[in-house]
PDB file of N, CA and C in Angstrom:
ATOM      1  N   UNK A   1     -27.336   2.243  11.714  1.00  0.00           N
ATOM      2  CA  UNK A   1     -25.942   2.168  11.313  1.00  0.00           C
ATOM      3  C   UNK A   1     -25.792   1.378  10.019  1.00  0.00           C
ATOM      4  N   UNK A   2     -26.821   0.034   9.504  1.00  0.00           N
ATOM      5  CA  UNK A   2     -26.683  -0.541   8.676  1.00  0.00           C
ATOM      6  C   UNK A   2     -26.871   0.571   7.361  1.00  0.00           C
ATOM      7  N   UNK A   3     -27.644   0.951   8.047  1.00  0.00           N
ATOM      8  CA  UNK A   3     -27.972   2.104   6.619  1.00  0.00           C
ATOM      9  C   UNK A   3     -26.993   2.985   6.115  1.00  0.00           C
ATOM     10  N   UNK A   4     -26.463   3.412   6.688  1.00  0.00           N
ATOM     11  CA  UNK A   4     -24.722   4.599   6.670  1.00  0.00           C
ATOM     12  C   UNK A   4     -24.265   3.878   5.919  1.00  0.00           C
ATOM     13  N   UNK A   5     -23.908   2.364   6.268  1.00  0.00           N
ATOM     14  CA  UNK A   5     -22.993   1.968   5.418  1.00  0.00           C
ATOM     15  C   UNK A   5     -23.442   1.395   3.715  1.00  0.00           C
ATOM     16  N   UNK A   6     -25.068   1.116   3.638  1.00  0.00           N
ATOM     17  CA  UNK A   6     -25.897   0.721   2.715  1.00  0.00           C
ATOM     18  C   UNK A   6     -25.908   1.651   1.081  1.00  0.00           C
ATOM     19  N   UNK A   7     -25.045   3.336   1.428  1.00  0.00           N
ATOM     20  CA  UNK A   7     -25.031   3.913   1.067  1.00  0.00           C
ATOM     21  C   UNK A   7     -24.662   3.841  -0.271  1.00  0.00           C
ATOM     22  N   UNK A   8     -24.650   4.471  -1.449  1.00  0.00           N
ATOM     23  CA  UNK A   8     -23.644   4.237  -2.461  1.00  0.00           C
ATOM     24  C   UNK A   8     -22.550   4.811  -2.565  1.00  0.00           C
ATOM     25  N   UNK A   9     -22.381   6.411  -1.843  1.00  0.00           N
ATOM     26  CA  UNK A   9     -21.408   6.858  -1.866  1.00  0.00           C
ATOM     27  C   UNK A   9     -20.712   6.442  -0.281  1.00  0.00           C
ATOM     28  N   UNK A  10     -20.872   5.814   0.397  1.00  0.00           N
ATOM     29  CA  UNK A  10     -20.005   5.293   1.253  1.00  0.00           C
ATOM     30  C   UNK A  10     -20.035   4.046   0.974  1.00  0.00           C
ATOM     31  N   UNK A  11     -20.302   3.343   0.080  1.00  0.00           N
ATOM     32  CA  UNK A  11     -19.771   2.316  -0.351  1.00  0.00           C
ATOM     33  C   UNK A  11     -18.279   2.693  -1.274  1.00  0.00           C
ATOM     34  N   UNK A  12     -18.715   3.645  -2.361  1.00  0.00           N
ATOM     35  CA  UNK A  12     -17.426   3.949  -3.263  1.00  0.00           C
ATOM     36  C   UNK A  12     -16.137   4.452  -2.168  1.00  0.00           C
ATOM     37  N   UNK A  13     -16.748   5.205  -1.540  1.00  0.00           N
ATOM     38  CA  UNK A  13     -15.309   5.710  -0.900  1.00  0.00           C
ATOM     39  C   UNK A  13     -14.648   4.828   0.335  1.00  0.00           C
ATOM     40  N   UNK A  14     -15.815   3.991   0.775  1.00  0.00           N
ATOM     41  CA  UNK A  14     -14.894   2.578   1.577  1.00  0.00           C
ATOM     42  C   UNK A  14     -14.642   1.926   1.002  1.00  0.00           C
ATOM     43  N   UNK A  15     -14.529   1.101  -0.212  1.00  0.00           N
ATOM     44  CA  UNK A  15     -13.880   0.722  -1.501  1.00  0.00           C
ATOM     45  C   UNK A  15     -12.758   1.191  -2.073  1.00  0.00           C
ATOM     46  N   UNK A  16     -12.929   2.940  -2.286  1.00  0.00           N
ATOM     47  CA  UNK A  16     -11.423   3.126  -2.180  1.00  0.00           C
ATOM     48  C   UNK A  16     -10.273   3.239  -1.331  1.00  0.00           C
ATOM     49  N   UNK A  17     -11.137   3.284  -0.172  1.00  0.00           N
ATOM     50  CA  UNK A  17      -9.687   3.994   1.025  1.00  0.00           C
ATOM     51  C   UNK A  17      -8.945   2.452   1.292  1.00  0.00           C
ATOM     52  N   UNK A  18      -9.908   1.007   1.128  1.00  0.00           N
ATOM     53  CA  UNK A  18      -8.827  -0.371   1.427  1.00  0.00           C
ATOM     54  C   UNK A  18      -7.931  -0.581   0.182  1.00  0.00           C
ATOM     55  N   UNK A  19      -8.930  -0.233  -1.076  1.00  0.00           N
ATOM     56  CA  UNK A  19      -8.042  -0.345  -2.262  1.00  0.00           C
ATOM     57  C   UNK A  19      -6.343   0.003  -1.939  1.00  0.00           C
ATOM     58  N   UNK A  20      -6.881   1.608  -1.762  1.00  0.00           N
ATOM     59  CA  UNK A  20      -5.448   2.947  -0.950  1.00  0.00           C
ATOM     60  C   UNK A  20      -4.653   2.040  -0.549  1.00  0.00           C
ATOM     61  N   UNK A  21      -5.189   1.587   0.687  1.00  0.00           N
ATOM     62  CA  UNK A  21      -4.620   1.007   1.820  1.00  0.00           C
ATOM     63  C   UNK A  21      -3.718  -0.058   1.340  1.00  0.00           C
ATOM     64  N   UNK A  22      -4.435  -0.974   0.977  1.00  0.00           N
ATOM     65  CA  UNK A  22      -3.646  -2.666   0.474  1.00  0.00           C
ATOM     66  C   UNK A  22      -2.534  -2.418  -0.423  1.00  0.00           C
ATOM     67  N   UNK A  23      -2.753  -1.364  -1.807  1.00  0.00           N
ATOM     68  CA  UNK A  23      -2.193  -1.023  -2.384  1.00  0.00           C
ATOM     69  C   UNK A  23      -0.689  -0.343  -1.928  1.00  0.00           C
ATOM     70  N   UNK A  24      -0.766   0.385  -0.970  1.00  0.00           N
ATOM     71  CA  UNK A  24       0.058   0.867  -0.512  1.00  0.00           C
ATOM     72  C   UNK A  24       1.139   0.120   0.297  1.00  0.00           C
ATOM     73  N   UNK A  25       0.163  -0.865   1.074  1.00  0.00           N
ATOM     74  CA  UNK A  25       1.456  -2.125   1.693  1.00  0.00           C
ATOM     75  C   UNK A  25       1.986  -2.656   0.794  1.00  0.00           C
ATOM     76  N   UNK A  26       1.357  -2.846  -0.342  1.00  0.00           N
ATOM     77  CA  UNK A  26       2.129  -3.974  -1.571  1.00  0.00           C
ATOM     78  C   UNK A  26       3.425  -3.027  -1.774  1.00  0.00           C
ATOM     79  N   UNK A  27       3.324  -1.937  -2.001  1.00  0.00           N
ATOM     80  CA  UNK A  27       4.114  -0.992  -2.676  1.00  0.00           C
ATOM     81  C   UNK A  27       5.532  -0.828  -1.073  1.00  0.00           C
ATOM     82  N   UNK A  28       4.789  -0.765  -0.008  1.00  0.00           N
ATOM     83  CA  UNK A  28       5.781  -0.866   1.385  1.00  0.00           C
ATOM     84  C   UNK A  28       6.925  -2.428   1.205  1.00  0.00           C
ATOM     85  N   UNK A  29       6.082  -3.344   0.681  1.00  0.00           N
ATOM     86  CA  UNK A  29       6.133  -4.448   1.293  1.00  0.00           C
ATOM     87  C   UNK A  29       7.487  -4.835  -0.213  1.00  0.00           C
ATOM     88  N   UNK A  30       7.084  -4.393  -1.338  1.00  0.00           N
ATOM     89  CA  UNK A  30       8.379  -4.285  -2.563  1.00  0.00           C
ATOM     90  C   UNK A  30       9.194  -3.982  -2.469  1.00  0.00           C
ATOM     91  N   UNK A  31       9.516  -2.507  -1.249  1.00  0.00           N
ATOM     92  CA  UNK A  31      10.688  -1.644  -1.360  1.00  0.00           C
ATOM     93  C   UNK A  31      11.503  -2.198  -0.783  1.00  0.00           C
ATOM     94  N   UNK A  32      10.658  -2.908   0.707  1.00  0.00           N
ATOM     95  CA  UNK A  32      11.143  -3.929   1.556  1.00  0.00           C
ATOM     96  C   UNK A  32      11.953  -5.148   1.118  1.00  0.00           C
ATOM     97  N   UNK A  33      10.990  -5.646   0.115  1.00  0.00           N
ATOM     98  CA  UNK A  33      11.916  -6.633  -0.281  1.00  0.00           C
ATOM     99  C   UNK A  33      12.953  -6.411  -1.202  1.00  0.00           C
ATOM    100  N   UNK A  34      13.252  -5.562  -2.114  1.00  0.00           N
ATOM    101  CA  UNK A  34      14.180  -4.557  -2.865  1.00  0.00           C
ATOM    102  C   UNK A  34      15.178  -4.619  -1.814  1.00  0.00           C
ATOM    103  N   UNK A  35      14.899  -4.085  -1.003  1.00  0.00           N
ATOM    104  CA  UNK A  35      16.596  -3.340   0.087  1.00  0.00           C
ATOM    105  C   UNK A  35      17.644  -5.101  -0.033  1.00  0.00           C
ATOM    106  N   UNK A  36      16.610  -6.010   0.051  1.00  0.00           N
ATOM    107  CA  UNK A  36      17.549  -7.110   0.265  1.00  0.00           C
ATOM    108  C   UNK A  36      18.072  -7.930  -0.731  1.00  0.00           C
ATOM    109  N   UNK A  37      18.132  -7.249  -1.974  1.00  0.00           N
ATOM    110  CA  UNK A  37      18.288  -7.715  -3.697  1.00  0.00           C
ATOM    111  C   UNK A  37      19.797  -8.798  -3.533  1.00  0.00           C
ATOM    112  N   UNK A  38      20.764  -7.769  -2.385  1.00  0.00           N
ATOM    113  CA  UNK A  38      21.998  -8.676  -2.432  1.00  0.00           C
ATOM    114  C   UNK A  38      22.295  -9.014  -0.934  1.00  0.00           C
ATOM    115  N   UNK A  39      23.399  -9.669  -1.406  1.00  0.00           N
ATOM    116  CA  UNK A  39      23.913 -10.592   0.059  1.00  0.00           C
ATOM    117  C   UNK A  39      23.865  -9.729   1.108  1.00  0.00           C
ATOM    118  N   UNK A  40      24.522  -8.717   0.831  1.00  0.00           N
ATOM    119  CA  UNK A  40      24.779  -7.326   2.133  1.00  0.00           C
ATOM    120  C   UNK A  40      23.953  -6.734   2.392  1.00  0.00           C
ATOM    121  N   UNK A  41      22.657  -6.782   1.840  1.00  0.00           N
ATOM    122  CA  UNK A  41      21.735  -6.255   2.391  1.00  0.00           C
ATOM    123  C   UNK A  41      21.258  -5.218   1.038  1.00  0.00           C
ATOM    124  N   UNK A  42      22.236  -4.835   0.176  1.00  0.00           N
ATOM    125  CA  UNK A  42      21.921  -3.665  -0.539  1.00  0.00           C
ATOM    126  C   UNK A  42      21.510  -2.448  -0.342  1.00  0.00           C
ATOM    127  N   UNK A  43      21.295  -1.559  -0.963  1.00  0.00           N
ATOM    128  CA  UNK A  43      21.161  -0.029  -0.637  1.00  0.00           C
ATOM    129  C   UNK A  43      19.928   0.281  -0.868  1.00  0.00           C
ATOM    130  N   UNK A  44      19.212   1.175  -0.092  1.00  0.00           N
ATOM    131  CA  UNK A  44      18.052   1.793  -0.394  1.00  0.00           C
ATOM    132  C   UNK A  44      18.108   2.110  -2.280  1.00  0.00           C
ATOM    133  N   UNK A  45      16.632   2.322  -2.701  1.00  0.00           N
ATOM    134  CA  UNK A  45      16.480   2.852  -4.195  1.00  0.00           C
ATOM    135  C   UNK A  45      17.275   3.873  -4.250  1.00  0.00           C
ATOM    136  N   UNK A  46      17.047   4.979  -3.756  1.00  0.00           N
ATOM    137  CA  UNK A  46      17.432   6.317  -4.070  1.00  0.00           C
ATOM    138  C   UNK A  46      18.772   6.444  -3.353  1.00  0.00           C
ATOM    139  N   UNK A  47      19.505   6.145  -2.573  1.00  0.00           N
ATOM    140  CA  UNK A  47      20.842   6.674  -2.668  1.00  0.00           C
ATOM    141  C   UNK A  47      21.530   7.031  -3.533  1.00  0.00           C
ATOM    142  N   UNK A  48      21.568   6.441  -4.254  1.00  0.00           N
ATOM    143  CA  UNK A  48      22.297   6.804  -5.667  1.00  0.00           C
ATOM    144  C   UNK A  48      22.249   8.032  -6.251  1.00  0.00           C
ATOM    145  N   UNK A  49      20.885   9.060  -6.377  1.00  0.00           N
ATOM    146  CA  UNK A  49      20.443   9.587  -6.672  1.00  0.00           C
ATOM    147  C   UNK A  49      21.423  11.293  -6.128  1.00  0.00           C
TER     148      UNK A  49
END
């Protein structure tokens, strides 16, 4: 099993999928904090739209 992971190309692509991953909460975790810009809570981004 050590070896599977010893790989180079399963190194690159488990490298990218946490990159994906983390990246993607940051981006969850902005919108999140966005909704609450004002006192009332504020509006989603895109309503407006």
């Amino acid at each position: 099993m050590k070896n599977f992971f010893k790989q180079p190309n399963v190194q690159y692509w488990g490298k990218f999928f946490l990159k994906t991953v983390f990246y993607f909460g940051i981006l969850l975790m902005l919108i999140y904090l966005y909704h609450y810009k004002n006192i009332d809570g504020g509006s989603f981004i895109y309503n407006e739209f």
